[in-house]
Protein backbone atom coordinates (compact mmCIF):
# COMPACT_ATOMS: atom_id res chain seq x y z
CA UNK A 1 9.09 4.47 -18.27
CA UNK A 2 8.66 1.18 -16.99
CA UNK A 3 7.87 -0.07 -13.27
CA UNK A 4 7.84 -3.10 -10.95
CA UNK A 5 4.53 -3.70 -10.08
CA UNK A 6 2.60 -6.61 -7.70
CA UNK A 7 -1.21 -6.98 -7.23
CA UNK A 8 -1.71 -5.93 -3.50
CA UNK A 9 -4.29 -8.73 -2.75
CA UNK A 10 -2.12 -11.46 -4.26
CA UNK A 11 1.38 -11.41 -3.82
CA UNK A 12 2.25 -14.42 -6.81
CA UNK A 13 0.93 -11.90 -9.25
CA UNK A 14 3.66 -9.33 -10.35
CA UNK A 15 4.63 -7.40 -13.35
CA UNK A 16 7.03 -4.91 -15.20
CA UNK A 17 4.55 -2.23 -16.94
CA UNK A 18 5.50 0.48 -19.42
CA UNK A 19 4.37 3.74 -18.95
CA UNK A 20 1.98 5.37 -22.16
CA UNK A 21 4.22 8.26 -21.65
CA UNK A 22 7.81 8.04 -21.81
CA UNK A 23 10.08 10.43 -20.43
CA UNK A 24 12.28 9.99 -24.30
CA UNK A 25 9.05 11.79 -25.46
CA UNK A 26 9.20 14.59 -22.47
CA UNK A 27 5.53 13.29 -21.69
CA UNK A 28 6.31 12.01 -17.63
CA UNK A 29 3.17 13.29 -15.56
CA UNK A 30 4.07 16.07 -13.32
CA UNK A 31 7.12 17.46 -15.38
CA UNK A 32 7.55 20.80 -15.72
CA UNK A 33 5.91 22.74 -12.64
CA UNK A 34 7.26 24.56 -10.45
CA UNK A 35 10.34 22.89 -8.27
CA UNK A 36 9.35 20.14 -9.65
CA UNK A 37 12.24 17.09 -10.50
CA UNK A 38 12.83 13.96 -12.80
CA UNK A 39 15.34 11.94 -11.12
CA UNK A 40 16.76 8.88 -13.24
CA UNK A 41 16.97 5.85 -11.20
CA UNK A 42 20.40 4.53 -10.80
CA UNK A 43 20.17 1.15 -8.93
CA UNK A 44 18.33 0.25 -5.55
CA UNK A 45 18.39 -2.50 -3.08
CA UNK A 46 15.76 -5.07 -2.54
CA UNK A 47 15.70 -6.90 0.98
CA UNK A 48 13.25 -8.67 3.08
CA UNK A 49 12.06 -5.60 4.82
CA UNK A 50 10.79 -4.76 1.31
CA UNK A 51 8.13 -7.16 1.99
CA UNK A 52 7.31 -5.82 5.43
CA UNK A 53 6.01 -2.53 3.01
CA UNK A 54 4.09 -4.87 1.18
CA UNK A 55 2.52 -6.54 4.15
CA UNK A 56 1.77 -3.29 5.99
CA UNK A 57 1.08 -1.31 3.07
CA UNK A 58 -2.62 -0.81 3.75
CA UNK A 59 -2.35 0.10 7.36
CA UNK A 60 1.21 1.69 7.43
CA UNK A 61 0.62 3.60 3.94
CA UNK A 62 2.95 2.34 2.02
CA UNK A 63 1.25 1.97 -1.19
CA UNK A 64 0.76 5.65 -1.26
CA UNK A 65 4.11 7.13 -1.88
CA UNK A 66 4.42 6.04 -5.40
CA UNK A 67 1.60 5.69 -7.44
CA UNK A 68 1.45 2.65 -9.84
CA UNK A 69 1.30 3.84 -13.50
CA UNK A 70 -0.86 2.43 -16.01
CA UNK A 71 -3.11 0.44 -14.28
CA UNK A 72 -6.13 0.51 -16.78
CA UNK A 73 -8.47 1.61 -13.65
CA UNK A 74 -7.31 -2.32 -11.82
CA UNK A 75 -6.95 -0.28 -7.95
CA UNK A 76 -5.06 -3.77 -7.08
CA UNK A 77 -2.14 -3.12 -8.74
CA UNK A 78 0.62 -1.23 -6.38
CA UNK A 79 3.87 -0.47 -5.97
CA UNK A 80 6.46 -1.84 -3.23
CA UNK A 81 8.80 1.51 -1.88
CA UNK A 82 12.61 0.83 -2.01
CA UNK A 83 15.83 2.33 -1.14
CA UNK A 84 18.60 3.60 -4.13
CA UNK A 85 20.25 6.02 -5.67
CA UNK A 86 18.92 8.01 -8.37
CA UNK A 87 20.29 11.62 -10.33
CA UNK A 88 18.43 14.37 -11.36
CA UNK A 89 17.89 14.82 -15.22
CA UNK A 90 15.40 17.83 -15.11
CA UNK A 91 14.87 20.54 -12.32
CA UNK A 92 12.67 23.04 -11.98
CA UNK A 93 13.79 23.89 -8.93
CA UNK A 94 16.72 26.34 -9.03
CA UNK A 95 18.18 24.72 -5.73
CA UNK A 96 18.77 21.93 -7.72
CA UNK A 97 21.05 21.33 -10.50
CA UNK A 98 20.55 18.65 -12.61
CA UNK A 99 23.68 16.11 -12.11
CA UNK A 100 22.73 16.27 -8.76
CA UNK A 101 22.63 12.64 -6.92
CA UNK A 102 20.77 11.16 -4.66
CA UNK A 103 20.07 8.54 -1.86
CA UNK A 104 16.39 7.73 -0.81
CA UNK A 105 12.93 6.24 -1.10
CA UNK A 106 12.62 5.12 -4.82
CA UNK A 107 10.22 3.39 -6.64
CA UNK A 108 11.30 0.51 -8.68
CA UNK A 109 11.04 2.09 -11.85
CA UNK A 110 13.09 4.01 -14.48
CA UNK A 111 12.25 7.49 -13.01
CA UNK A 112 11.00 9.30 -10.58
CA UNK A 113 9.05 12.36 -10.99
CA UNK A 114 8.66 14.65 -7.89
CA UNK A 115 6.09 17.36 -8.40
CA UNK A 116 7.00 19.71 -5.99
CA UNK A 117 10.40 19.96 -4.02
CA UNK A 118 12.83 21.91 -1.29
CA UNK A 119 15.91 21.90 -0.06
CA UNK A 120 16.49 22.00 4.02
CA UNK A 121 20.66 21.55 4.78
CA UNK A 122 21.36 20.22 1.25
CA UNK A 123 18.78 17.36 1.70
CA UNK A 124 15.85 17.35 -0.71
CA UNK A 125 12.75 17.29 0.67
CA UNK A 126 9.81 15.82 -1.83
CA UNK A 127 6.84 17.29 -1.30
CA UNK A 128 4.07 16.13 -3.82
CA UNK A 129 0.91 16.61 -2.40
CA UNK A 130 0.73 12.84 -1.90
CA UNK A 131 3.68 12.53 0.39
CA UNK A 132 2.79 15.36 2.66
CA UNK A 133 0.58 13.44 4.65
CA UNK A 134 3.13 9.87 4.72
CA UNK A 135 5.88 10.14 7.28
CA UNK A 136 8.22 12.57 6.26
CA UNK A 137 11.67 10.87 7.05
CA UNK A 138 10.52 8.99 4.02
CA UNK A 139 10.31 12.30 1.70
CA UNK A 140 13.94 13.44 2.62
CA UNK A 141 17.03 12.92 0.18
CA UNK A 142 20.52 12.81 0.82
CA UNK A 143 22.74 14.42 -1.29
CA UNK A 144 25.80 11.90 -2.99
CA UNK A 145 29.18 12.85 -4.39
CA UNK A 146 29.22 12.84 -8.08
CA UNK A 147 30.31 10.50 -10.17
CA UNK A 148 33.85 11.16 -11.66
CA UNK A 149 33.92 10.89 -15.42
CA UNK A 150 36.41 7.65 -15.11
CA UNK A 151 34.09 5.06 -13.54
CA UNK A 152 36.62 2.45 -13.24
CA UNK A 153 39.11 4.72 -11.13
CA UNK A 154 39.77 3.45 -7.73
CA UNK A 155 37.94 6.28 -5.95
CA UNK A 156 34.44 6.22 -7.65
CA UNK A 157 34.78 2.26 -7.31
CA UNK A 158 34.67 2.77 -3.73
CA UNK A 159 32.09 5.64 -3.81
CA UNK A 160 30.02 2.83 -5.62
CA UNK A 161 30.51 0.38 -3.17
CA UNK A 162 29.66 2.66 -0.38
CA UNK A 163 26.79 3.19 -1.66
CA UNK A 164 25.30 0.18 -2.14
CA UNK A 165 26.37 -0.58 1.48
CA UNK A 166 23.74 2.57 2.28
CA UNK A 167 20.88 1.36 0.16
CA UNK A 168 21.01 -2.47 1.57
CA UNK A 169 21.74 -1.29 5.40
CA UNK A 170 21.13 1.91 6.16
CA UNK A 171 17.41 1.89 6.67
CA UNK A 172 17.75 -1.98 8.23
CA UNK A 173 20.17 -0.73 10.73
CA UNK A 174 18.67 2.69 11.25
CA UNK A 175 15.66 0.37 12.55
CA UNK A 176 18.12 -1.83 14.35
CA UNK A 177 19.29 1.13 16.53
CA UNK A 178 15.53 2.16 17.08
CA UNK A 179 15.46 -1.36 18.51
CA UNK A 180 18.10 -1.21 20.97
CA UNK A 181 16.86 1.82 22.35
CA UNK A 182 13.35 -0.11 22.82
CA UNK A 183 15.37 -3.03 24.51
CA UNK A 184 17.53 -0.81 26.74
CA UNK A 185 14.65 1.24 28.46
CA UNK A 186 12.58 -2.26 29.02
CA UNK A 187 13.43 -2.73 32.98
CA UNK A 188 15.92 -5.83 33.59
CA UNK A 189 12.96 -7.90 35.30
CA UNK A 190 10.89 -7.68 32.40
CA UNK A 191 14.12 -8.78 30.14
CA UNK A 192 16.13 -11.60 31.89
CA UNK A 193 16.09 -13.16 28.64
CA UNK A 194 15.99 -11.57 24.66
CA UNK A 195 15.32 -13.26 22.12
CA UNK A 196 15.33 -12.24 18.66
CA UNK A 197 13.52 -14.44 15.66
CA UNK A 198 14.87 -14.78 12.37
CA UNK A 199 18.51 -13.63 13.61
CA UNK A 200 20.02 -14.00 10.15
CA UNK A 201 17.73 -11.01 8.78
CA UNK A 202 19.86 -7.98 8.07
CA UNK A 203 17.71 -6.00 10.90
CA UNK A 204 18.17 -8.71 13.46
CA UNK A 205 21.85 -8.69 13.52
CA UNK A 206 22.20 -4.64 13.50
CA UNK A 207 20.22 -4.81 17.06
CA UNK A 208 22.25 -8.22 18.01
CA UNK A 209 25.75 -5.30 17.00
CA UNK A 210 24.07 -2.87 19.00
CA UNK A 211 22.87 -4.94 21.74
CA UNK A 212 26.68 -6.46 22.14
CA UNK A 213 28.13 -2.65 22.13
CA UNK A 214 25.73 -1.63 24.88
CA UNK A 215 26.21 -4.75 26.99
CA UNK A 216 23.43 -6.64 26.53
CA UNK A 217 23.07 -10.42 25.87
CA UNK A 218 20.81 -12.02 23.21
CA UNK A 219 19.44 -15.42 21.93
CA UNK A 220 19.81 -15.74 18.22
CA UNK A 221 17.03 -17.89 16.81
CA UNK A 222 17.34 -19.35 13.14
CA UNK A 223 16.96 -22.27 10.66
CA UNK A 224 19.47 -24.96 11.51
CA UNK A 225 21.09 -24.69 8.46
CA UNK A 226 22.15 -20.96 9.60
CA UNK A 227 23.38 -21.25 12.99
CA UNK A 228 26.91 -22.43 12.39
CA UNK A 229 27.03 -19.17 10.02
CA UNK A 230 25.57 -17.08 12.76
CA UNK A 231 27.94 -18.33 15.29
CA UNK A 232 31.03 -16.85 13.52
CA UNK A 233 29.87 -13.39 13.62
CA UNK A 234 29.73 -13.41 17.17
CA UNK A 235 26.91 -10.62 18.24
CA UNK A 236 24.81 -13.32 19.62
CA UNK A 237 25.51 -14.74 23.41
CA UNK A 238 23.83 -18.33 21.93
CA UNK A 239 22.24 -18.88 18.75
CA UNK A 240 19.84 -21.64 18.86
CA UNK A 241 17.75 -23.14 15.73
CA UNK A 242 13.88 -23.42 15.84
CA UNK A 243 13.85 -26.86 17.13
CA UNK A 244 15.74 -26.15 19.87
CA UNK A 245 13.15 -23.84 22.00
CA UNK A 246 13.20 -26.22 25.16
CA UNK A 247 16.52 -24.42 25.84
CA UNK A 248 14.94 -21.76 26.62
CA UNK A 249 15.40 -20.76 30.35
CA UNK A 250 11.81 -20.18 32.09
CA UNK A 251 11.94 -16.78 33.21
CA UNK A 252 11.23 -12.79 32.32
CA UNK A 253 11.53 -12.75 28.32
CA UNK A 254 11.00 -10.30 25.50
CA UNK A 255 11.00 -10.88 22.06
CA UNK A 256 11.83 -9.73 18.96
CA UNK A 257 9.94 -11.03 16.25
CA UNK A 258 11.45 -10.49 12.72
CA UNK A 259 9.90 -13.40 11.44
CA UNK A 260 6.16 -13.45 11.86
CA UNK A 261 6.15 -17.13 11.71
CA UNK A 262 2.55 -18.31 13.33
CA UNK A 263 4.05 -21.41 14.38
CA UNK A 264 6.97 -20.67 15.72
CA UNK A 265 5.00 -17.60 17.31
CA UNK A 266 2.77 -20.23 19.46
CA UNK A 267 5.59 -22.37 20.09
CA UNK A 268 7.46 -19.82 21.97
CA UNK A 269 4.57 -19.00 23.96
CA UNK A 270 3.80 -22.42 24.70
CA UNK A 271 7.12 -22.52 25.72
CA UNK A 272 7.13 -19.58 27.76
CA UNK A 273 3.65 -19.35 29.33
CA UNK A 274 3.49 -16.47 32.13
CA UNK A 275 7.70 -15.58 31.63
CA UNK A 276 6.88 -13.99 27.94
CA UNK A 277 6.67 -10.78 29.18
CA UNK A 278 6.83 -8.74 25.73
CA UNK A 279 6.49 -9.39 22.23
CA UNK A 280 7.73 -7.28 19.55
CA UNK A 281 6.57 -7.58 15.36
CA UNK A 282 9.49 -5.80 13.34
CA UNK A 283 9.99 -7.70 9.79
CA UNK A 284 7.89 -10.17 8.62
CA UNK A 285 10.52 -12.87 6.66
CA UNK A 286 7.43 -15.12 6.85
CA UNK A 287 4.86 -12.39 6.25
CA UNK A 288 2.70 -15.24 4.53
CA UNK A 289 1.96 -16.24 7.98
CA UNK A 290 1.24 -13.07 9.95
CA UNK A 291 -1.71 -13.14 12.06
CA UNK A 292 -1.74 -10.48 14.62
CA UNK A 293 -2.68 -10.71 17.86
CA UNK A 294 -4.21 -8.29 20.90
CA UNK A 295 -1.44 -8.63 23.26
CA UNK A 296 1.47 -7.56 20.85
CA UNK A 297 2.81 -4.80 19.29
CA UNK A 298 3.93 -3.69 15.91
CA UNK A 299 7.33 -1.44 15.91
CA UNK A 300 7.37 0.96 13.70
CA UNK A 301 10.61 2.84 13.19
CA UNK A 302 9.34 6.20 12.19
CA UNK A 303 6.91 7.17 15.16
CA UNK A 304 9.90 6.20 17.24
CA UNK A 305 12.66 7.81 15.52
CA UNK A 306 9.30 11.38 15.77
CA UNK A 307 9.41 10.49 19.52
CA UNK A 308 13.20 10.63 19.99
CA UNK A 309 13.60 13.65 18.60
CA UNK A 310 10.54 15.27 19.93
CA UNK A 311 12.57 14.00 23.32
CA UNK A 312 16.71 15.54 22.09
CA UNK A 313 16.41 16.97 19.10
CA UNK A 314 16.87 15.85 15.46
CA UNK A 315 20.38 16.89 15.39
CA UNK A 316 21.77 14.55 18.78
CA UNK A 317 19.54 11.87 17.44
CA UNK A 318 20.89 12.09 13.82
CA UNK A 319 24.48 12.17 15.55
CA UNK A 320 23.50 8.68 17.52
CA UNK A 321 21.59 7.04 14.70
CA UNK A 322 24.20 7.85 12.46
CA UNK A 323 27.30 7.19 14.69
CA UNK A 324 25.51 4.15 15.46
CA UNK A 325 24.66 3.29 11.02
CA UNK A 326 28.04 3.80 9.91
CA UNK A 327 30.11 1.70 12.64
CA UNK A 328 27.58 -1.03 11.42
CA UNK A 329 28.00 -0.71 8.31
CA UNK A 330 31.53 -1.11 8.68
CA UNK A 331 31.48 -3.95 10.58
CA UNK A 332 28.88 -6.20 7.83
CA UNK A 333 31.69 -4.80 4.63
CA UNK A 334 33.74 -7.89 6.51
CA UNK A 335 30.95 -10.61 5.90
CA UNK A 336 28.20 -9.38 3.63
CA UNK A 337 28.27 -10.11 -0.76
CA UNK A 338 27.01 -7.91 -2.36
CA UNK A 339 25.52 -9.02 -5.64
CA UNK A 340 24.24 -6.56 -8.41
CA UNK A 341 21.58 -7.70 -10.46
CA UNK A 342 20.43 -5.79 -14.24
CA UNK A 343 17.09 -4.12 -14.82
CA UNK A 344 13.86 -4.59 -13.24
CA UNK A 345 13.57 -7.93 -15.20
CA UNK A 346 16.05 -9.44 -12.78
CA UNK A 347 13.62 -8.36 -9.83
CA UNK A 348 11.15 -9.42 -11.67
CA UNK A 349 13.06 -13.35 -11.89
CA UNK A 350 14.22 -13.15 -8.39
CA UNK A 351 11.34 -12.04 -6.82
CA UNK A 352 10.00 -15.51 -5.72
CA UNK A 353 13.19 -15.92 -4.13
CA UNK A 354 13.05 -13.19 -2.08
CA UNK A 355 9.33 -14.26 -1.11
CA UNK A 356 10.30 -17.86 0.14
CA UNK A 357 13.75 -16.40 2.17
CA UNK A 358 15.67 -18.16 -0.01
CA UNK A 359 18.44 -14.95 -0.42
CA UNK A 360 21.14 -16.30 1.46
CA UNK A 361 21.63 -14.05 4.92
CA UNK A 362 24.96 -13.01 3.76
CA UNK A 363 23.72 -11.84 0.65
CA UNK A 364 22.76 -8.48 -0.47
CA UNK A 365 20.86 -7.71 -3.78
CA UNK A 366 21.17 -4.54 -6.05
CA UNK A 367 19.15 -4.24 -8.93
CA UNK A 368 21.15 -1.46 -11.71
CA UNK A 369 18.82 0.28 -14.20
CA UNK A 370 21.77 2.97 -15.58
C-alpha cells in the first residue's frame, strides 16, 4: 500500500512510502476483525484547506486519524486527512457489502483499513479506537450510488462529476455556511463593515454565496491579479486587492481571515485601529505566516456545527447545511475546472504548488488512484 506522507515539523519534506505489507498479500494491519473494512481508495480532492489540517494538526488533532505507515520509529512523519471517495473490497461487517461506496475522510493512500465499524441511517460510522476520541462528523461515511458497469454512459459520467463536486466543496462550503451563521448573529454595530481575506479561496466565496442569499454585504479582499476574476461572480458588494486597504471605511468591522497573512493581518489593523471589532482565523492560504494572537479567534467548524445541533437538532441542521451545500454547489458547476490528476505521484509533483497558492482559484484538483 503506498501513502502520501510530509514531515510535520518541516513542510518542504514530503514523500510517497510503501507499506511492508501489501494488501495483494492480504497482510493490511487491522484486517480481518470483527466489523472491520478495507476500503480501496478511488480518488480524493486536495485544496488549500488541506493545509489548514496540516497547520492545526497538533492542536486540532489532525494527525491522529490516520496513522502514517512505515515510519522506521521517525514520530515526524504524518499524514495530511482528505476528502474522496473510496469502495469497500473486504467487510467484516455484515451491514456492509463489499461494492459498497463511499464519500468521506480518506487518507491519501491506496487503502483504508477501518478496524471497527457501524452503520447509523445507511452512513458508516468508523470507529477504530483511534477515532473515537477525534470529532466524530469526521468518522461518518456517506453512502454513493454504484458504479454502472459502462463507465462511459452518460449517467455514471455525471454521477462522477457529482462527485468530485462533493469531495472539492462539500466540506469548504459546509464551513462556509457555519460562517454565515457566525456573521448573522454578530449584532449590526459590531458589523457595519465585513471583510473577508483571501476571497478567491473556495471557503471564502461559499460565505460571500451565503452572505448575498441572506442579505448581507461583503468586502472581497485578494491579489490584484484576482479581482477582475472575482468581480464576475458577483457575491461580493466590492472586491478590493491588498494594496487597496485605505478604502476601507473607518467604522465597526469584522473579519474573516482565510489567509493568515502576518502582514496583511497588521495592515488591516493599522488600518482599522479601535473600528476592528472582530477577527476571525478560518483557512490559512498563507499558513507559512501564521502567528496567533490573544485577541482573536480560531473557527473551527466542528464545535460549531456540535453547538447547532445541541441547539435544533441534527436532523433541521443537516436539512439547512445541506439545503444550503447543494444550492452552492450548483452555483460553482458554472465557474469552477475541475482537473483530475493520476496517483499520489501527481500530489506528490504538485504539492509545492498547492503550498505557494499557486492553484488557480477557479481550479479544483482530484487526484485518481483506481
Amino acid at each position: 500500500m503506498k501513502q502520501f506522507q510530509i514531515d510535520k515539523t518541516n513542510p518542504n519534506r514530503f514523500r510517497i512510502m510503501q507499506a511492508e505489507d501489501s494488501h495483494d498479500n492480504a497482510q493490511i494491519e487491522g484486517a480481518g476483525k470483527a466489523k472491520s473494512l478495507i476500503i480501496k481508495i478511488e480518488r480524493f480532492a486536495f485544496t488549500a484547506n488541506n493545509l489548514t489540517y496540516y497547520m492545526v494538526g497538533d492542536k486540532l488533532g489532525y494527525w491522529q486519524f490516520f496513522p502514517p505507515v512505515n515510519t522506521n520509529s521517525n514520530e515526524n512523519w504524518g499524514v495530511i486527512p482528505v476528502w474522496g471517495v473510496g469502495q469497500v473490497i473486504s467487510s467484516e461487517n455484515d451491514a456492509v457489502e463489499v461494492g459498497s461506496r463511499f464519500l468521506g475522510y480518506f487518507p491519501p493512500a491506496e487503502y483504508l483499513v477501518m478496524g471497527n465499524t457501524t452503520v447509523n441511517s445507511s452512513n458508516l460510522i468508523d470507529c477504530s479506537p483511534h477515532r473515537l476520541k477525534l470529532p466524530q462528523g469526521y468518522n461518518v461515511y456517506r453512502p454513493l450510488p454504484a458504479q454502472k458497469s459502462d463507465a462511459n454512459d452518460e449517467v455514471n459520467t455525471k454521477q462522477h462529476e457529482q462527485e468530485n463536486y462533493q469531495m472539492l466543496l462539500w466540506p469548504l462550503y459546509a464551513t462556509s455556511y457555519c460562517l454565515s451563521e457566525v456573521v448573522d448573529a454578530i449584532p449590526g454595530a459590531q458589523r457595519e463593515q465585513l471583510l473577508i481575506l483571501s476571497a478567491s479561496s473556495k471557503t471564502s466565496l461559499g460565505l460571500a454565496f451565503a452572505l448575498k442569499e441572506a442579505g448581507i454585504d461583503a468586502i472581497g479582499v485578494t491579489s490584484e491579479k484576482r479581482v477582475a476574476s472575482l468581480e464576475v461572480l458577483n457575491v461580493y458588494s466590492t472586491v478590493i486587492s491588498y494594496e487597496q486597504l485605505e478604502m476601507l471605511q473607518l467604522k465597526s468591522t469584522v473579519v474573516v481571515d482565510m489567509s493568515g497573512n502576518a502582514q496583511l493581518k497588521e495592515s488591516i489593523r493599522h488600518r482599522l485601529g479601535v473600528h476592528l471589532t472582530r477577527y476571525i482565523n478560518v483557512g490559512l492560504t498563507h499558513w507559512q505566516d501564521v502567528k496567533p494572537s490573544s485577541d482573536e479567534e480560531f473557527f473551527f467548524a466542528p464545535a460549531h456545527i456540535q453547538q447547532r445541533i445541541s441547539e435544533i437538532g441534527a436532523a433541521e441542521y443537516q436539512k439547512l447545511s445541506g439545503g444550503f451545500v447543494s444550492k452552492a454547489i450548483a452555483w460553482s458547476a458554472d465557474w469552477l475546472n475541475v482537473k483530475e490528476r493520476e496517483g499520489l505521484s501527481a500530489l506528490q509533483d504538485d504539492f509545492s504548488q498547492h503550498q505557494q497558492g499557486q492553484i488557480p482559484s477557479d481550479e479544483g484538483r482530484i487526484y485518481t488512484l483506481v
